[in-house]
C-alpha atoms as a PDB file:
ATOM      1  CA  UNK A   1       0.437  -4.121 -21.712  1.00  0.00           C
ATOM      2  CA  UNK A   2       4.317  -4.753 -21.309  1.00  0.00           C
ATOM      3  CA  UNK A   3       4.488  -3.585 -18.098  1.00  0.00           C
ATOM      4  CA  UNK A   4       7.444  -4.292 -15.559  1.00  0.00           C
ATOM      5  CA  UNK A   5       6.863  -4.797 -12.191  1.00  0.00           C
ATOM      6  CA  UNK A   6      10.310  -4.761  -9.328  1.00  0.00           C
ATOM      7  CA  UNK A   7       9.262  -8.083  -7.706  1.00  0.00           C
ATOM      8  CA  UNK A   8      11.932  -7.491  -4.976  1.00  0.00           C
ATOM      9  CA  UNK A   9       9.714  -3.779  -3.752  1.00  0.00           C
ATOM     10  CA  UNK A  10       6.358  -5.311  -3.792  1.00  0.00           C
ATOM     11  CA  UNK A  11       7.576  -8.461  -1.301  1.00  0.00           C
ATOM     12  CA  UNK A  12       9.321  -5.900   1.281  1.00  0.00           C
ATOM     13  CA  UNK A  13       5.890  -3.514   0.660  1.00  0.00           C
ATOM     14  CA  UNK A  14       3.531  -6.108   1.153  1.00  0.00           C
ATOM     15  CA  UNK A  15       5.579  -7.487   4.370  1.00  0.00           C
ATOM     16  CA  UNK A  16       6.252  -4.205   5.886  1.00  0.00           C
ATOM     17  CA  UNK A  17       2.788  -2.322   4.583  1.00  0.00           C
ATOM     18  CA  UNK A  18       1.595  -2.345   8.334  1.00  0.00           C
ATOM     19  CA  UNK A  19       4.367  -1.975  10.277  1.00  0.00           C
ATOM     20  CA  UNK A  20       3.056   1.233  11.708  1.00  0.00           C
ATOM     21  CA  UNK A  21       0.178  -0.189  13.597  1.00  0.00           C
ATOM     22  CA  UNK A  22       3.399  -1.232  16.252  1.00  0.00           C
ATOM     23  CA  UNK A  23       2.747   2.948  16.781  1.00  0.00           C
ATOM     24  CA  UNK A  24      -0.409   3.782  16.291  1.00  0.00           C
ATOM     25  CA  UNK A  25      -4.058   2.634  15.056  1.00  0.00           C
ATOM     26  CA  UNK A  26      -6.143   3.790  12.180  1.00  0.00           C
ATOM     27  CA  UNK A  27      -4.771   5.302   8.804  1.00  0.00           C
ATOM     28  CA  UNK A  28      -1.981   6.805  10.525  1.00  0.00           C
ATOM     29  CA  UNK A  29      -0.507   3.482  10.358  1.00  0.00           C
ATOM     30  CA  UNK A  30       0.885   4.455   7.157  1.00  0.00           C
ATOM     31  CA  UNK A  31       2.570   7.630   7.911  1.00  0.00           C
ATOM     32  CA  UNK A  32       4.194   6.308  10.872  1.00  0.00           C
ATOM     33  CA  UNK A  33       5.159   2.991   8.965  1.00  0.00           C
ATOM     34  CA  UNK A  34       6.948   4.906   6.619  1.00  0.00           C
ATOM     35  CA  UNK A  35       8.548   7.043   8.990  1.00  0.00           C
ATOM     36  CA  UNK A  36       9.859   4.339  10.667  1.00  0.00           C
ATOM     37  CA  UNK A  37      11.399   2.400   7.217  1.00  0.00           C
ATOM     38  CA  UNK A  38      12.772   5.895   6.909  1.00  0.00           C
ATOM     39  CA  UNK A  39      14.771   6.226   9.582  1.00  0.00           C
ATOM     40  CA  UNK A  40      15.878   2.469   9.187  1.00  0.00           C
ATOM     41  CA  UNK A  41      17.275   3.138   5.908  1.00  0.00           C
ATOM     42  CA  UNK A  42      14.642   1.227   3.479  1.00  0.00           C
ATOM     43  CA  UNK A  43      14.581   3.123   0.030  1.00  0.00           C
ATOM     44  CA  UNK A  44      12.057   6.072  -0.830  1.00  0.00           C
ATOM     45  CA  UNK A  45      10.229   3.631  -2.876  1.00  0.00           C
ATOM     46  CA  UNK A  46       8.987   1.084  -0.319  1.00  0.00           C
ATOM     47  CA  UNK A  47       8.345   3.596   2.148  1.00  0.00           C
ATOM     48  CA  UNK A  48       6.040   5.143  -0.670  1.00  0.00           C
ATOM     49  CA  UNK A  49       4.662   1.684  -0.934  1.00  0.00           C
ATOM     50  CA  UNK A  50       3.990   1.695   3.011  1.00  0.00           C
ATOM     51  CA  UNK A  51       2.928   5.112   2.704  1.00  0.00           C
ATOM     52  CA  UNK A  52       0.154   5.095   0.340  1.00  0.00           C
ATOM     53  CA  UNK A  53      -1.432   1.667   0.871  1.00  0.00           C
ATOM     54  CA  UNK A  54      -4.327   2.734   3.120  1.00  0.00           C
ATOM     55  CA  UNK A  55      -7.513   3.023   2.256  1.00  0.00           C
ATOM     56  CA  UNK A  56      -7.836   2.516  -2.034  1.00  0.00           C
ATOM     57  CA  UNK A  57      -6.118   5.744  -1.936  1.00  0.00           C
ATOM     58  CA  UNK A  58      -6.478   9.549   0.066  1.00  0.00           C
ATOM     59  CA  UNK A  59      -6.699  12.508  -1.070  1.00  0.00           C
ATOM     60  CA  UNK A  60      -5.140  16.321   0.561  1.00  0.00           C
ATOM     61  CA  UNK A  61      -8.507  16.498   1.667  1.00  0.00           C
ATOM     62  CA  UNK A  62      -9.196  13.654   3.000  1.00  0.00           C
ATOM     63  CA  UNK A  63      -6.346  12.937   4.591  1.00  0.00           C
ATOM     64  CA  UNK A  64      -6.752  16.418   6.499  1.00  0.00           C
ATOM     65  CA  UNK A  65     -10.223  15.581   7.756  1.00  0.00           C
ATOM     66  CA  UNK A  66      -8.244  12.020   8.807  1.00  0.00           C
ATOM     67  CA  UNK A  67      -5.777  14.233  11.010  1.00  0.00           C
ATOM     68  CA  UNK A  68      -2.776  13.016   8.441  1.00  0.00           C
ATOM     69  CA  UNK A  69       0.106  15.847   7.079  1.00  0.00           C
ATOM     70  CA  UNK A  70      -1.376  17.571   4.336  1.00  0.00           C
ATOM     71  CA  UNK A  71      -0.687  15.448   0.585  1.00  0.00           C
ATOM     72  CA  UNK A  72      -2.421  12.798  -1.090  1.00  0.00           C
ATOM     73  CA  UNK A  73      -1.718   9.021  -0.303  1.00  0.00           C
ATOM     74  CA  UNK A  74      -3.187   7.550  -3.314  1.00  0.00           C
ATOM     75  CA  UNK A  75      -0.938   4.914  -5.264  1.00  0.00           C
ATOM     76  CA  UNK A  76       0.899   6.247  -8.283  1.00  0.00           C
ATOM     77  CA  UNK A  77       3.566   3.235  -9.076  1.00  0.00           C
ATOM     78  CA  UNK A  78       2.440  -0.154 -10.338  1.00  0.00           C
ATOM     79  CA  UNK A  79       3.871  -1.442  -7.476  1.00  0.00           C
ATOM     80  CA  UNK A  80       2.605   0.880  -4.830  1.00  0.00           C
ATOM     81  CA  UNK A  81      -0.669  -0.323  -6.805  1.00  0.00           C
ATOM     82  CA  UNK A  82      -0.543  -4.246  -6.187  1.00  0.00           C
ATOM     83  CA  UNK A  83       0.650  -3.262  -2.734  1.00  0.00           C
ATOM     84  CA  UNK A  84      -2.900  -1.565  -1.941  1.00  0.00           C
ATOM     85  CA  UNK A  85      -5.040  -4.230  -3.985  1.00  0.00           C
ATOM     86  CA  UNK A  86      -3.422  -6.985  -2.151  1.00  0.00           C
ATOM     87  CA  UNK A  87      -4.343  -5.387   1.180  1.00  0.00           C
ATOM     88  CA  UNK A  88      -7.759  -4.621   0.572  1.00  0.00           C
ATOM     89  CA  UNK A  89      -8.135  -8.260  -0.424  1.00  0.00           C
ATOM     90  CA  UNK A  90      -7.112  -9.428   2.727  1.00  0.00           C
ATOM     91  CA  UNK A  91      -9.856  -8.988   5.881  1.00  0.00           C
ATOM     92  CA  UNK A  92      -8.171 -10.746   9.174  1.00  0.00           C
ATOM     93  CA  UNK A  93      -7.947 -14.316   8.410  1.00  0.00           C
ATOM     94  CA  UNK A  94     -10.004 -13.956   5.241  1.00  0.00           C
ATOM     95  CA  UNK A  95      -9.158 -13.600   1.270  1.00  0.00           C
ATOM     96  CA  UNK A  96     -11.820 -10.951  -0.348  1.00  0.00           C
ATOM     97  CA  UNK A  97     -12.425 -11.357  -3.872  1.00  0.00           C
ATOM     98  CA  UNK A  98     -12.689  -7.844  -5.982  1.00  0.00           C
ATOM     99  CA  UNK A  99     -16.775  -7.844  -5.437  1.00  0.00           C
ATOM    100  CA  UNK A 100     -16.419  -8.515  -1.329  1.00  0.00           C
ATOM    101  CA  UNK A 101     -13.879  -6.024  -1.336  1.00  0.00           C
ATOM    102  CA  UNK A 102     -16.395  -2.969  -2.972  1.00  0.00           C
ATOM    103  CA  UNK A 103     -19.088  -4.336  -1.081  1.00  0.00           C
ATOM    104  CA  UNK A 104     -17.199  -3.436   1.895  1.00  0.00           C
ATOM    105  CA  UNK A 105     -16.418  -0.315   0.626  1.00  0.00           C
ATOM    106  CA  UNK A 106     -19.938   0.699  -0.609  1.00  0.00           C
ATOM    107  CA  UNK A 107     -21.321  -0.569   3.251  1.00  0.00           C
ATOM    108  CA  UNK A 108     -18.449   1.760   4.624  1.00  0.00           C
ATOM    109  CA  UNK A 109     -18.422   4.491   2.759  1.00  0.00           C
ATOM    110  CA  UNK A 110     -21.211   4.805   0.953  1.00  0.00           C
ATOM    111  CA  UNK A 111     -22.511   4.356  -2.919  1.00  0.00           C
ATOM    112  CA  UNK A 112     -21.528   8.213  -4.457  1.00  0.00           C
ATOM    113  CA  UNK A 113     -18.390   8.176  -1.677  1.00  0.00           C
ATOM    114  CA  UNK A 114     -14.613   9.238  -3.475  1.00  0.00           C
ATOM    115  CA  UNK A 115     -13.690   5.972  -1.646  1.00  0.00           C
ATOM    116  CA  UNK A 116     -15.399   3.501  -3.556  1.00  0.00           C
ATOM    117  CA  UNK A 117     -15.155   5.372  -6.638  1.00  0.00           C
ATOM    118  CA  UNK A 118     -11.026   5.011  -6.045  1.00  0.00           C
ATOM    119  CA  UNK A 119     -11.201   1.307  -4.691  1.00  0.00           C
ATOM    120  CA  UNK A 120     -13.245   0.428  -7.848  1.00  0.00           C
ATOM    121  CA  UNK A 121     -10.984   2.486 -10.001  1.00  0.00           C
ATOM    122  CA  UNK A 122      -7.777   0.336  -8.216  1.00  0.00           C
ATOM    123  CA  UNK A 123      -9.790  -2.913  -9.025  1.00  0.00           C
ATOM    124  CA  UNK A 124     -10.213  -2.141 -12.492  1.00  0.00           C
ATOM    125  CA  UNK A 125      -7.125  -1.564 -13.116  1.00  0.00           C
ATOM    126  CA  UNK A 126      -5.560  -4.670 -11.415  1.00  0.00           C
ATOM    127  CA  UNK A 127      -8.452  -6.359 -13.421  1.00  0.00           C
ATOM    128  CA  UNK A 128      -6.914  -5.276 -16.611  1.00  0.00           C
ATOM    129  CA  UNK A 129      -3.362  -6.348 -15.904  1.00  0.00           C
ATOM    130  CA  UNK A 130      -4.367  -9.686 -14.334  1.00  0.00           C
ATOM    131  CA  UNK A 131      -6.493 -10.378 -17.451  1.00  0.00           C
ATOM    132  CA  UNK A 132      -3.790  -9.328 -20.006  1.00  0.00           C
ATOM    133  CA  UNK A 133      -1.330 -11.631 -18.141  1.00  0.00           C
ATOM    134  CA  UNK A 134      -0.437 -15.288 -18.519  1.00  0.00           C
ATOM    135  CA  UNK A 135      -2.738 -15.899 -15.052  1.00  0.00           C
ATOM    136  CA  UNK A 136      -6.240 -15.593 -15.772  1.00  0.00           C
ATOM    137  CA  UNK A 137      -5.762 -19.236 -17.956  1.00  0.00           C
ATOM    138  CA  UNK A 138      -4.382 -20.756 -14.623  1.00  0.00           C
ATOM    139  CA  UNK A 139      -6.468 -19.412 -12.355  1.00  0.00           C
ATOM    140  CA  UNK A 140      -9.109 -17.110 -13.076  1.00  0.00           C
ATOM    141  CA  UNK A 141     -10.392 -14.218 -11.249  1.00  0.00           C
ATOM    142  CA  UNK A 142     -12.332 -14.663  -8.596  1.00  0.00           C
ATOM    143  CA  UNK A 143     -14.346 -11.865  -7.961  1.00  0.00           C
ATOM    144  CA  UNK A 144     -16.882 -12.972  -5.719  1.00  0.00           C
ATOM    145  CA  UNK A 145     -14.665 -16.076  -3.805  1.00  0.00           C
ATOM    146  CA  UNK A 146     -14.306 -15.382  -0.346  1.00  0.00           C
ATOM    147  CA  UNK A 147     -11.289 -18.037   1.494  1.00  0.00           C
ATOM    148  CA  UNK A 148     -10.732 -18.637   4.814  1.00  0.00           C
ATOM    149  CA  UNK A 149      -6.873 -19.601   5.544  1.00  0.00           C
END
């Protein structure tokens, strides 16, 4: 796949992704997260990254019926990508693998919802990267593991 990934923006995503919940509760988290790394002076790219974490991705529509400013929040980057899959893996002190984490999604949102359609459309693609990589020999994918740290 040959793909290139800036190391340095997924770390400061993934450690700042919800930041915002200092502010507020729910999906908002993300706008005012980014906001926030705004004002502080962190790049447009990791406040992208904060940005468009929630959920497997938003869309303008969604994110109106949500109360959020009117755009999508769906992850376009290959980092802003990892950023969101990592998140949905993680459930408070538990590590979801892939299947938990569209199980969830199917219980919350429902079989035909956009939702699931866009987390399983996230998974597959981190799928296909992970399995094209040097990892899946090392570790394998665990799609159905569920740890408790």
């Amino acid at each position: 796949m040959g793909l290139s990934v800036d190391e340095n923006l997924v770390v400061t995503a993934a450690i700042l992704h919800d930041i915002g919940r200092a502010f507020t509760k729910g999906v908002a988290h993300a706008v005012k997260g980014s906001e926030y790394l705004a004002s502080l002076g962190f790049s447009k790219e990791v406040c992208l990254a904060v940005e468009r974490h929630i959920g497997a991705g938003i869309t303008e529509d969604q994110a109106v019926q949500l109360g959020l400013p009117k755009k999508a929040y769906v992850p376009q980057t290959l980092e802003e990508k990892i950023v969101s899959f990592a998140d949905k893996l993680v459930e408070g002190v538990n590590i979801l693998g892939p299947d938990h984490v569209l199980a969830r999604f199917e219980r919350e949102f429902g079989k035909g919802s956009p939702q699931l359609a866009m987390a399983k459309e996230l998974i597959d693609f981190m799928r296909e990267i992970y399995e094209r990589s040097l990892v899946p020999g090392l570790i394998g994918w665990k799609s159905n593991e569920r740890l408790n740290l």
